[in-house]
PDB file of N, CA and C in Angstrom:
ATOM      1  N   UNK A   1     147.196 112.652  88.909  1.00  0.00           N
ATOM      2  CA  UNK A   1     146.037 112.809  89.754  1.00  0.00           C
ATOM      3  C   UNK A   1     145.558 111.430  90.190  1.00  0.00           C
ATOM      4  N   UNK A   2     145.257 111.148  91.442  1.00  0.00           N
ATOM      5  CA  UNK A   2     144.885 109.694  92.191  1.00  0.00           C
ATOM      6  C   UNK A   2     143.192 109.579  91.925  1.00  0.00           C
ATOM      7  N   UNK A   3     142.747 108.509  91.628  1.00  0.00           N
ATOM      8  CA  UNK A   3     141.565 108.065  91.104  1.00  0.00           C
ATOM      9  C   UNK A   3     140.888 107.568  92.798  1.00  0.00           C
ATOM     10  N   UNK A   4     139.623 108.113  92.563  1.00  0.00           N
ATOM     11  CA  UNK A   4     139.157 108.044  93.956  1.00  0.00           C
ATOM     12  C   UNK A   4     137.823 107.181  93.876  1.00  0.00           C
ATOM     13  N   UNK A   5     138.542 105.827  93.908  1.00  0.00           N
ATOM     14  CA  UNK A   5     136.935 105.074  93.648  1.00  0.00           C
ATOM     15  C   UNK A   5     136.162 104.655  94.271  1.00  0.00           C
ATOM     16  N   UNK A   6     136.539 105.013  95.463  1.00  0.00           N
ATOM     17  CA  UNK A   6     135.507 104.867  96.586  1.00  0.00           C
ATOM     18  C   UNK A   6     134.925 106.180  97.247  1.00  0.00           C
ATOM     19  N   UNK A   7     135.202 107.085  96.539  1.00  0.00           N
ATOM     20  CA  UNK A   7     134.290 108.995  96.529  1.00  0.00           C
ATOM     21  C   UNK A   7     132.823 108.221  97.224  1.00  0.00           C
ATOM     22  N   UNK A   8     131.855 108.973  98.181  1.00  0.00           N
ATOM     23  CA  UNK A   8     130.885 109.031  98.122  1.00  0.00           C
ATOM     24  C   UNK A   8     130.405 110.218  97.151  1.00  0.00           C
ATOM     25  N   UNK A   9     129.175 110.121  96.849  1.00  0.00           N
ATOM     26  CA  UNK A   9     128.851 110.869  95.746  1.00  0.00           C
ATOM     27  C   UNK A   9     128.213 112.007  96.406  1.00  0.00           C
ATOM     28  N   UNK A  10     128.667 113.839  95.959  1.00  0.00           N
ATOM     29  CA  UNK A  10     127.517 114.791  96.421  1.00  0.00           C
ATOM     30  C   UNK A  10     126.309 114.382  96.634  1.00  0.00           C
ATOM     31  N   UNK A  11     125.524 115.763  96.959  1.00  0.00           N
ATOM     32  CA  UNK A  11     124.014 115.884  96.879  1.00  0.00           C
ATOM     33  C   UNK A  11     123.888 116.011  94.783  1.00  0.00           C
ATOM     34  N   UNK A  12     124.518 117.224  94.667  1.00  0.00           N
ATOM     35  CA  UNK A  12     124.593 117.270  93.152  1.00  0.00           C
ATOM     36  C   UNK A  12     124.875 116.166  92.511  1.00  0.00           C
ATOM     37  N   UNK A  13     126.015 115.520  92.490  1.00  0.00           N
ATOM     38  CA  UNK A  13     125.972 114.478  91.559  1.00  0.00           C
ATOM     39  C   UNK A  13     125.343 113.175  91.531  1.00  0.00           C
ATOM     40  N   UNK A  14     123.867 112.974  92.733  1.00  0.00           N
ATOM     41  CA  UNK A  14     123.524 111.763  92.471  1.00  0.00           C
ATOM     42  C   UNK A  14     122.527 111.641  91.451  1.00  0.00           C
ATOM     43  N   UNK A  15     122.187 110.691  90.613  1.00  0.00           N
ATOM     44  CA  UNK A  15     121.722 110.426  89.649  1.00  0.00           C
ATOM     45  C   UNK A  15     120.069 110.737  90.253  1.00  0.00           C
ATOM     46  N   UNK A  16     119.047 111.311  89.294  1.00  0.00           N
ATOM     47  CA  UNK A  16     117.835 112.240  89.168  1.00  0.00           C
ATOM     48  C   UNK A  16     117.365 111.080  88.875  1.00  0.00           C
ATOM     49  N   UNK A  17     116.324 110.216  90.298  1.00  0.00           N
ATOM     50  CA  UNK A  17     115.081 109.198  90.320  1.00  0.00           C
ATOM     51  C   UNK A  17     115.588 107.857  90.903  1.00  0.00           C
ATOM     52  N   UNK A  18     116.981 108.263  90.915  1.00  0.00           N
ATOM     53  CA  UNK A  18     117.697 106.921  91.580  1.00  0.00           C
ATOM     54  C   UNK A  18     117.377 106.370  93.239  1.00  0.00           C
ATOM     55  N   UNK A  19     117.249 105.387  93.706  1.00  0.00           N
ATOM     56  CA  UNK A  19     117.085 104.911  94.812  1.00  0.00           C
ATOM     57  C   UNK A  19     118.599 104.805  95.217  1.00  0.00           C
ATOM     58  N   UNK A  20     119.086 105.551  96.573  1.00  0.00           N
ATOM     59  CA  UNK A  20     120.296 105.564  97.199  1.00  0.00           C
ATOM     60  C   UNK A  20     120.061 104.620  97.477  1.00  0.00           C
ATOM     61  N   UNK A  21     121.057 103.454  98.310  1.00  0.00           N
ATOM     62  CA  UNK A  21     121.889 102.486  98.707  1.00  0.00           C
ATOM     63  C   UNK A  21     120.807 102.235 100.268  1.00  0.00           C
ATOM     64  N   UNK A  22     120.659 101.721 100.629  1.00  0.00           N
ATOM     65  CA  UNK A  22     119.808 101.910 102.105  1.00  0.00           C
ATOM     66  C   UNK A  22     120.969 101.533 102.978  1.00  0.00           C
ATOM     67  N   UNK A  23     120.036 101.950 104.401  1.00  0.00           N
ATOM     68  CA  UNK A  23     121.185 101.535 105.197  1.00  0.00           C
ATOM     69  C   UNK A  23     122.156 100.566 105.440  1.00  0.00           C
ATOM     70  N   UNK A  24     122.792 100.636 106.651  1.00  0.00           N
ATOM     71  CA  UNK A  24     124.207  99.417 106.624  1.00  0.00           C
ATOM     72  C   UNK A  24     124.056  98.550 107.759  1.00  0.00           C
ATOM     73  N   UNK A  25     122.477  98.872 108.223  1.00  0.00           N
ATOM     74  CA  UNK A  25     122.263  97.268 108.926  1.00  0.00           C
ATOM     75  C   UNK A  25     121.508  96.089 108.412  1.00  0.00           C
ATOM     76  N   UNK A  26     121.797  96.177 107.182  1.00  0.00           N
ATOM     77  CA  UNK A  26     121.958  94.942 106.183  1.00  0.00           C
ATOM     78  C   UNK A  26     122.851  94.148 106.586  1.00  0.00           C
ATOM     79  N   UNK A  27     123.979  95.122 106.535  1.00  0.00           N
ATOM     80  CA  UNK A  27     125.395  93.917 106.737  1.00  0.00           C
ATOM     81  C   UNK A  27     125.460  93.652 108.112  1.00  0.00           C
ATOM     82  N   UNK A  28     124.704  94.589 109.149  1.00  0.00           N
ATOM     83  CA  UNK A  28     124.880  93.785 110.856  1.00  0.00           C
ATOM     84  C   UNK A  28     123.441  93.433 111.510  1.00  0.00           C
ATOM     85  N   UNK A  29     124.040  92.397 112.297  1.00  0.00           N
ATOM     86  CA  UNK A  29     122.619  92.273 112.823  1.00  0.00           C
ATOM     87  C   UNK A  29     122.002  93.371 114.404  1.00  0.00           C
ATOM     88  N   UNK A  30     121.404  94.089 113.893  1.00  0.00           N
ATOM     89  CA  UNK A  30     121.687  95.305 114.902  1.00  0.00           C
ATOM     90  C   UNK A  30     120.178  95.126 115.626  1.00  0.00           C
ATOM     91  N   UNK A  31     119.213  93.964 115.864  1.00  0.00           N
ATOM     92  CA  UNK A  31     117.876  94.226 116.147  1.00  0.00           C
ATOM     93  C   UNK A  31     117.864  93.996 118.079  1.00  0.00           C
ATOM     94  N   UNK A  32     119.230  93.670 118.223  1.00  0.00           N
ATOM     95  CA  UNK A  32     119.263  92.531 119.643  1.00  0.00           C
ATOM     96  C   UNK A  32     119.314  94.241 120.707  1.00  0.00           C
ATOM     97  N   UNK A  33     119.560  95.325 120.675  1.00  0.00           N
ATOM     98  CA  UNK A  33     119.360  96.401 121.433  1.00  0.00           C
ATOM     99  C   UNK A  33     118.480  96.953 121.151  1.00  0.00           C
ATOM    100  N   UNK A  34     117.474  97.107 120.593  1.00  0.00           N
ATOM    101  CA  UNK A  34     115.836  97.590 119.979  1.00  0.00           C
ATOM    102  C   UNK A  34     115.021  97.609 121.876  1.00  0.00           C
ATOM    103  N   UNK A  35     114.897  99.031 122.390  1.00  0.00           N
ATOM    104  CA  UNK A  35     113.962  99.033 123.034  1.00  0.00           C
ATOM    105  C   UNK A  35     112.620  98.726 122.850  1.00  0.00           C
ATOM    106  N   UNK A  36     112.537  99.571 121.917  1.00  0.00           N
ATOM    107  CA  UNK A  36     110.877  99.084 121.308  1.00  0.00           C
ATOM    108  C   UNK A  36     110.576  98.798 119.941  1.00  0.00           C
ATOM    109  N   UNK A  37     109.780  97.783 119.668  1.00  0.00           N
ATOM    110  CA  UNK A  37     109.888  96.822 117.727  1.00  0.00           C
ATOM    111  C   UNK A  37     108.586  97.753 117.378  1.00  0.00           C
ATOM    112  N   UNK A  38     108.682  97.995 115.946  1.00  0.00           N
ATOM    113  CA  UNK A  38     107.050  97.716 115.320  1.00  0.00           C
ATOM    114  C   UNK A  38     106.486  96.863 115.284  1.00  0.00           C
ATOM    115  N   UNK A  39     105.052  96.770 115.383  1.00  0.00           N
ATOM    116  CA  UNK A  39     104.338  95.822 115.151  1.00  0.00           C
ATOM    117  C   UNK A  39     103.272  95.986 113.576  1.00  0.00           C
ATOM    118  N   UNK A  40     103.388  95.347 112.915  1.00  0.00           N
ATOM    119  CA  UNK A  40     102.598  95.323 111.515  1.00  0.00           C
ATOM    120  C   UNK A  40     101.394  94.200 111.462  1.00  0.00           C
ATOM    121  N   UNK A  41     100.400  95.315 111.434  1.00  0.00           N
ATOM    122  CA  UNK A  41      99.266  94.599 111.369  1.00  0.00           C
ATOM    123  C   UNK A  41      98.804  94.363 109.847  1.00  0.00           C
ATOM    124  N   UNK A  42      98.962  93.173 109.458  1.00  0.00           N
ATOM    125  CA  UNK A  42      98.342  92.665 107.894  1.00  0.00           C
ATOM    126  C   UNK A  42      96.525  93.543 107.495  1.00  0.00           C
ATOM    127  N   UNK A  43      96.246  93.328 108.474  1.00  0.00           N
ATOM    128  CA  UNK A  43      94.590  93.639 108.139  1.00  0.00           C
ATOM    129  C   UNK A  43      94.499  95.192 107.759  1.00  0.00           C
ATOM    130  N   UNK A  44      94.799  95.791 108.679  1.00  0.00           N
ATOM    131  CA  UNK A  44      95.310  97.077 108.912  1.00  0.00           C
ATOM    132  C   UNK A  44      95.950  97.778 107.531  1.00  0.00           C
ATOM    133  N   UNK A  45      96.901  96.876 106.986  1.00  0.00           N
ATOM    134  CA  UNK A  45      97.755  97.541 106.172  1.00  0.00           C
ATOM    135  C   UNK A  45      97.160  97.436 104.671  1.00  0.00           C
ATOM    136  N   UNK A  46      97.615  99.019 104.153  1.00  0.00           N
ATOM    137  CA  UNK A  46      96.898  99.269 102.767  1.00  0.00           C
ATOM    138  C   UNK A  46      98.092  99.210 101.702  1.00  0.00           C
ATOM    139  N   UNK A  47      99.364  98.461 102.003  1.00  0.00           N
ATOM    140  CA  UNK A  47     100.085  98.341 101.269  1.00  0.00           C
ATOM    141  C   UNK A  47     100.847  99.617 100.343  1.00  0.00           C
ATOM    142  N   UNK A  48     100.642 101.028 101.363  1.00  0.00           N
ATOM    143  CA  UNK A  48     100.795 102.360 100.167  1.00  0.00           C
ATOM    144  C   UNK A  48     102.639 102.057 100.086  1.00  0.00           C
ATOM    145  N   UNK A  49     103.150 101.563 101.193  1.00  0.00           N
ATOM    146  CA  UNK A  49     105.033 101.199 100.442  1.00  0.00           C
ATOM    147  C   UNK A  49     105.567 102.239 101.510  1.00  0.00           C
ATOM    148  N   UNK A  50     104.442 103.250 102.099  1.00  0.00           N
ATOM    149  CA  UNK A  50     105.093 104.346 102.656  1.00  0.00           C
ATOM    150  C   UNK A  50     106.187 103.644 103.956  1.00  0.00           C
ATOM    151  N   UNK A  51     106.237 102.593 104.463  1.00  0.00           N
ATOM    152  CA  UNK A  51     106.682 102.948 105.881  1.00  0.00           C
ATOM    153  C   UNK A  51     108.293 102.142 104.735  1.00  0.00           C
ATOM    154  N   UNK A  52     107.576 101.311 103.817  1.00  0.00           N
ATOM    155  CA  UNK A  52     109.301 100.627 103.169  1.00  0.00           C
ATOM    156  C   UNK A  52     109.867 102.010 102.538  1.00  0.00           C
ATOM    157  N   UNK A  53     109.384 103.116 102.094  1.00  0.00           N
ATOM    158  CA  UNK A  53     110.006 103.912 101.552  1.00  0.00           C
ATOM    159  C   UNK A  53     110.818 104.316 102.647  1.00  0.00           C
ATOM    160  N   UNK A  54     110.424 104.961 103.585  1.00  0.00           N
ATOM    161  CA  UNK A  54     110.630 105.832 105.171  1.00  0.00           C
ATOM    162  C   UNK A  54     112.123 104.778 105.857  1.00  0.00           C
ATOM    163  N   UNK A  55     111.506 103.821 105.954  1.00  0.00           N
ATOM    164  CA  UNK A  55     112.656 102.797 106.911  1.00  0.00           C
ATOM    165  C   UNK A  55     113.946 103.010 106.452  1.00  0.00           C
ATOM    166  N   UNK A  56     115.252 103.645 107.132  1.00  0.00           N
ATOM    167  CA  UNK A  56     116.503 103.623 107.178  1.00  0.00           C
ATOM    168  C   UNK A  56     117.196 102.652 106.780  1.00  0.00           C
ATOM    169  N   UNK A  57     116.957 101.699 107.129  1.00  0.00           N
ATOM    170  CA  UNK A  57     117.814 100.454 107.596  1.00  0.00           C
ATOM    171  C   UNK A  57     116.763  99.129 106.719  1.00  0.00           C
ATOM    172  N   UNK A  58     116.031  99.390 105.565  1.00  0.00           N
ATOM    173  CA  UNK A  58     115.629  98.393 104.740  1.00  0.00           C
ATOM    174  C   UNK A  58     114.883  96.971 105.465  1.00  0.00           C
ATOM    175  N   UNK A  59     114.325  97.412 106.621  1.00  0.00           N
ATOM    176  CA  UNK A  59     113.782  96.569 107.763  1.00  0.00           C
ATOM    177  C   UNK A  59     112.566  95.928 107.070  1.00  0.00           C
ATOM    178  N   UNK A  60     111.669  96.649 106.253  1.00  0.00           N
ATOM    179  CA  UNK A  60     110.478  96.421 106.099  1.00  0.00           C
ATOM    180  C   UNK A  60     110.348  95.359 104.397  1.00  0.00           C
ATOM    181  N   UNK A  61     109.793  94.526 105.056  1.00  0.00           N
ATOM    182  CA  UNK A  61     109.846  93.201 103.853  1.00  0.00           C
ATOM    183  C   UNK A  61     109.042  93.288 102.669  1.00  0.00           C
ATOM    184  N   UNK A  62     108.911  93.322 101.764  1.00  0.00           N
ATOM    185  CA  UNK A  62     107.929  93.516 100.959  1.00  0.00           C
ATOM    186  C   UNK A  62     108.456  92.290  99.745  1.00  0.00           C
ATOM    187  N   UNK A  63     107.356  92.080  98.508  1.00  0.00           N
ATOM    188  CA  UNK A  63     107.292  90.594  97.792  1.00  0.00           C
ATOM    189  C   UNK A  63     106.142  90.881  96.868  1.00  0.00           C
ATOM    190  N   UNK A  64     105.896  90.472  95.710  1.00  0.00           N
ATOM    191  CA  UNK A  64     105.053  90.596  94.975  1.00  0.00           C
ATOM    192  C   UNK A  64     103.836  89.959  95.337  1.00  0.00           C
ATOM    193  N   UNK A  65     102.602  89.937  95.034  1.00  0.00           N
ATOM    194  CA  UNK A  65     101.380  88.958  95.486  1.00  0.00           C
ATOM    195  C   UNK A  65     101.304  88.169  94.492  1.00  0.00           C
ATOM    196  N   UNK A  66      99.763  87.507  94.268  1.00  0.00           N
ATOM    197  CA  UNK A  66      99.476  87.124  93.201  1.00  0.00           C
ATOM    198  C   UNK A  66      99.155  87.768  92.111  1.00  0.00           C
ATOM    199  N   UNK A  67      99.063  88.862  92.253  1.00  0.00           N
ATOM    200  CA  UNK A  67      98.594  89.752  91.397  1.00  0.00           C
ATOM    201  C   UNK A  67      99.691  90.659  90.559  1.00  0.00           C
ATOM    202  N   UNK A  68     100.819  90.679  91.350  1.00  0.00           N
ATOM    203  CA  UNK A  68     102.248  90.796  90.695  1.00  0.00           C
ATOM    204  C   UNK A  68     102.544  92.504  91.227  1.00  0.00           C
ATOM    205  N   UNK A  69     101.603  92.557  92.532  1.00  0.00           N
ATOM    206  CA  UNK A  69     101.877  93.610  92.633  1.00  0.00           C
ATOM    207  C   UNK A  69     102.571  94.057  94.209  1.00  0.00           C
ATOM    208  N   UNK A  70     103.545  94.596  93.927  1.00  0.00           N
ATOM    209  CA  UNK A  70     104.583  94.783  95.310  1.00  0.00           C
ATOM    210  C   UNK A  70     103.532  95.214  96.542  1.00  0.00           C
ATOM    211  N   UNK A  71     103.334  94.375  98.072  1.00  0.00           N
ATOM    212  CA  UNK A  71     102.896  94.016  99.290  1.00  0.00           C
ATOM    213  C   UNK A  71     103.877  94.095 100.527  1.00  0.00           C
ATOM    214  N   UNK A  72     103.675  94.909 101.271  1.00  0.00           N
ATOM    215  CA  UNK A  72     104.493  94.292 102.541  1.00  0.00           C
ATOM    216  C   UNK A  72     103.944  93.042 102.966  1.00  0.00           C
ATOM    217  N   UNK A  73     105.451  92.548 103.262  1.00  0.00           N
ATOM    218  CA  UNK A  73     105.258  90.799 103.647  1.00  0.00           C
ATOM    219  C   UNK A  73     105.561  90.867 105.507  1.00  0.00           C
ATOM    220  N   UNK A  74     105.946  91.951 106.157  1.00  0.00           N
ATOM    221  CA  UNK A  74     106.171  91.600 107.518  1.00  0.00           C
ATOM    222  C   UNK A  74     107.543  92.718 107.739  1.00  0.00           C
ATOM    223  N   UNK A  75     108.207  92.532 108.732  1.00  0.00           N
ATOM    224  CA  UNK A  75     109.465  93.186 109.564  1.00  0.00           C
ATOM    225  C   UNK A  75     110.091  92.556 110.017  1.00  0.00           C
ATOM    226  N   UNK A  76     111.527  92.797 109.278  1.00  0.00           N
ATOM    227  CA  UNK A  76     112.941  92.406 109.420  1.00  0.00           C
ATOM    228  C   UNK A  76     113.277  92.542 110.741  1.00  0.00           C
ATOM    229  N   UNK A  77     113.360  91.463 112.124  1.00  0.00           N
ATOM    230  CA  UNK A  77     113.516  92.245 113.450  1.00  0.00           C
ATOM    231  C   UNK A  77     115.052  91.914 113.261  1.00  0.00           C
ATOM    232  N   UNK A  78     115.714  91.264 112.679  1.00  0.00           N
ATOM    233  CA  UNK A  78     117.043  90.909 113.274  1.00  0.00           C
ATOM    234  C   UNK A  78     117.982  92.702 112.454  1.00  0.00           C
ATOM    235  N   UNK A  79     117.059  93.572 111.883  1.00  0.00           N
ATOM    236  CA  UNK A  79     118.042  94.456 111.225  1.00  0.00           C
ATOM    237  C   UNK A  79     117.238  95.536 111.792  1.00  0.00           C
ATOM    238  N   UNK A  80     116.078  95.703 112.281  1.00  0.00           N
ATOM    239  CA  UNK A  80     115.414  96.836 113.028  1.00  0.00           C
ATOM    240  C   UNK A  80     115.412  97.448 113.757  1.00  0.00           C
ATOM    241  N   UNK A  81     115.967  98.992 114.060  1.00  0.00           N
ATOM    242  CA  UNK A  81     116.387  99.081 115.291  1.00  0.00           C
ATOM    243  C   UNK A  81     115.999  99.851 116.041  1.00  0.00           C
ATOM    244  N   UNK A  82     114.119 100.051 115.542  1.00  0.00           N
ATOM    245  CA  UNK A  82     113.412 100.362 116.232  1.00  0.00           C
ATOM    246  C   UNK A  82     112.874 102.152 116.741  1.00  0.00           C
ATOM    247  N   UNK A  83     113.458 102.696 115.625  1.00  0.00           N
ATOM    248  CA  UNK A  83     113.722 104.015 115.464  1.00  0.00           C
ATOM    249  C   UNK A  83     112.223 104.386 115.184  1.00  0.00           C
ATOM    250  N   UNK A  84     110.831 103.792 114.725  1.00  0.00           N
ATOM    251  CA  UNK A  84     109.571 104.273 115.009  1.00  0.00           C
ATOM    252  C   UNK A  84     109.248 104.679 113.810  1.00  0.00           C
ATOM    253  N   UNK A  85     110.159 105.172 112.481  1.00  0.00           N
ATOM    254  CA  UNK A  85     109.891 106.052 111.306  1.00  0.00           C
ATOM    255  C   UNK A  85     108.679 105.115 110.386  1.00  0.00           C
ATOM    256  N   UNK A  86     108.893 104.044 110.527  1.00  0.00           N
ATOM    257  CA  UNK A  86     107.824 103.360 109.863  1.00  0.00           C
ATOM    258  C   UNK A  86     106.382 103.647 110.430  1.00  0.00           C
ATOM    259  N   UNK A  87     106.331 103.880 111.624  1.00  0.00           N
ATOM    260  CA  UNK A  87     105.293 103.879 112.594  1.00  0.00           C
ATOM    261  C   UNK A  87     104.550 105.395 112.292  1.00  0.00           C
ATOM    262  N   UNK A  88     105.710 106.332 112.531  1.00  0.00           N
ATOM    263  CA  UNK A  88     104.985 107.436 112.385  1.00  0.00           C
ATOM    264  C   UNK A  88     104.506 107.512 110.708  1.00  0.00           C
ATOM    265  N   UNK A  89     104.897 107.334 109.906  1.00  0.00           N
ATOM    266  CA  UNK A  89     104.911 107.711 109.082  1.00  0.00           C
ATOM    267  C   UNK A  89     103.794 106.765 108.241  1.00  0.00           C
ATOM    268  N   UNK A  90     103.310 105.725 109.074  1.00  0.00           N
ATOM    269  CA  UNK A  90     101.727 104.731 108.406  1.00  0.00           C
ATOM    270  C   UNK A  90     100.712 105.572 108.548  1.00  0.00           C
ATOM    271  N   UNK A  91     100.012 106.105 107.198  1.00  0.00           N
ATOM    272  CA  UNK A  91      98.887 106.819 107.086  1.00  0.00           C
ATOM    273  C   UNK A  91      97.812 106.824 108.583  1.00  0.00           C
ATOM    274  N   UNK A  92      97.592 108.250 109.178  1.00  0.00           N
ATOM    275  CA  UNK A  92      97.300 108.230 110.241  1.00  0.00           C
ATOM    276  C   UNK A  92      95.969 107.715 110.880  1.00  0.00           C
ATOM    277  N   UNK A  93      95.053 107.886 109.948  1.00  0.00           N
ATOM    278  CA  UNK A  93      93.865 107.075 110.220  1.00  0.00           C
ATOM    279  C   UNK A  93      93.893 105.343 110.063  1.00  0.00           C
ATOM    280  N   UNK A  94      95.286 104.954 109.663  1.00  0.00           N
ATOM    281  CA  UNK A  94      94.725 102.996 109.585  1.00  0.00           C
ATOM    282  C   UNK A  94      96.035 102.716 110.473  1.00  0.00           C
ATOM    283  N   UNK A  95      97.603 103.053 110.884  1.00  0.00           N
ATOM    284  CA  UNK A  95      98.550 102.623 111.511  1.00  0.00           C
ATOM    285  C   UNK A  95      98.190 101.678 111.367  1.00  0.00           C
ATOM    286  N   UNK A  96      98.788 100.747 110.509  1.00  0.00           N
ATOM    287  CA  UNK A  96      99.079  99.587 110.639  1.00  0.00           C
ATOM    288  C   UNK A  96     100.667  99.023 110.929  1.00  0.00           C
ATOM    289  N   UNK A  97     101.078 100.087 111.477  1.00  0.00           N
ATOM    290  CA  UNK A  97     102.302  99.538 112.242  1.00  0.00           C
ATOM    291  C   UNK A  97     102.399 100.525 113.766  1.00  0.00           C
ATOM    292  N   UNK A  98     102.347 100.261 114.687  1.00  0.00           N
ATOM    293  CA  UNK A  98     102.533 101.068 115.838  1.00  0.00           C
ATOM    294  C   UNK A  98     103.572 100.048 116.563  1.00  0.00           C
ATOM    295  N   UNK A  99     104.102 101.060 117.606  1.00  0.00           N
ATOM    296  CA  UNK A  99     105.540 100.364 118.039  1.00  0.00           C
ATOM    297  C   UNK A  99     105.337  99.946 119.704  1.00  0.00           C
ATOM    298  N   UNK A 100     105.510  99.247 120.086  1.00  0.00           N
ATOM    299  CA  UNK A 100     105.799  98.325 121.159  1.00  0.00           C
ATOM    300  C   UNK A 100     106.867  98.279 122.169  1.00  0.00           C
ATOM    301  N   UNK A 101     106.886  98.068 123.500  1.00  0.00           N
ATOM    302  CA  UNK A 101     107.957  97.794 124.405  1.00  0.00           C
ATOM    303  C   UNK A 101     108.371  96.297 123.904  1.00  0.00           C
ATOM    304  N   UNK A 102     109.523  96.280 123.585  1.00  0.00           N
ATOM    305  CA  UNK A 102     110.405  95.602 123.056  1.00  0.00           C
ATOM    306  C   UNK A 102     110.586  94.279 124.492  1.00  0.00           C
ATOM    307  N   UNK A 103     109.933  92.768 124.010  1.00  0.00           N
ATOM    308  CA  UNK A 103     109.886  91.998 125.217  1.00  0.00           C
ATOM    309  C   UNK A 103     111.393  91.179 124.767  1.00  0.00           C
ATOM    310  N   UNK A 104     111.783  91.112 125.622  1.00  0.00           N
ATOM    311  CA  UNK A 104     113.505  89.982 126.051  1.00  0.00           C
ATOM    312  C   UNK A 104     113.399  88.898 126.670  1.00  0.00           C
TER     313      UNK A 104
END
């Protein structure tokens, strides 16, 4: 029997609390066709993690503070590709990210 070590893994067999792999425009720089970017407003933002949870493509920066506690730090434009999920998905009364015509 041939050993298959590069299997992607079922729905069933992925490990219960695990964080999957994020997307694969890590490895490219995919931000240079982005019609329209997010924009992240610091003031605005309540730090809930929701739009870094949401983001596909691991766009959204985050870093500990002083306080040692995980913050978005800003948006990855060179890996963003502008798909909005961060946007919709910033608690609806503060958006602190809404999305933009993408300037060239």
């Amino acid at each position: 029997m041939k050993k298959e070590e590069n299997r992607k893994l079922t729905v069933q067999e992925l490990p219960v609390g695990d964080i999957v792999e994020a997307g694969t425009a890590v490895n490219f720089h995919t931000g240079s066709w982005r019609s329209q970017r997010p924009v992240w407003d610091k003031d605005k933002c309540i730090h809930c993690l929701t739009c870094w949870i949401s983001c596909p493509d691991n766009s959204i920066k985050i870093a500990p503070d002083e306080k040692k506690t995980t913050v978005v730090r800003g948006i990855d434009y060179d890996h963003c590709k502008g798909c909005g999920i961060c946007a919709s998905e910033c608690p609806v009364k503060i958006r602190a990210i809404t999305m933009e015509q993408e300037r060239k």
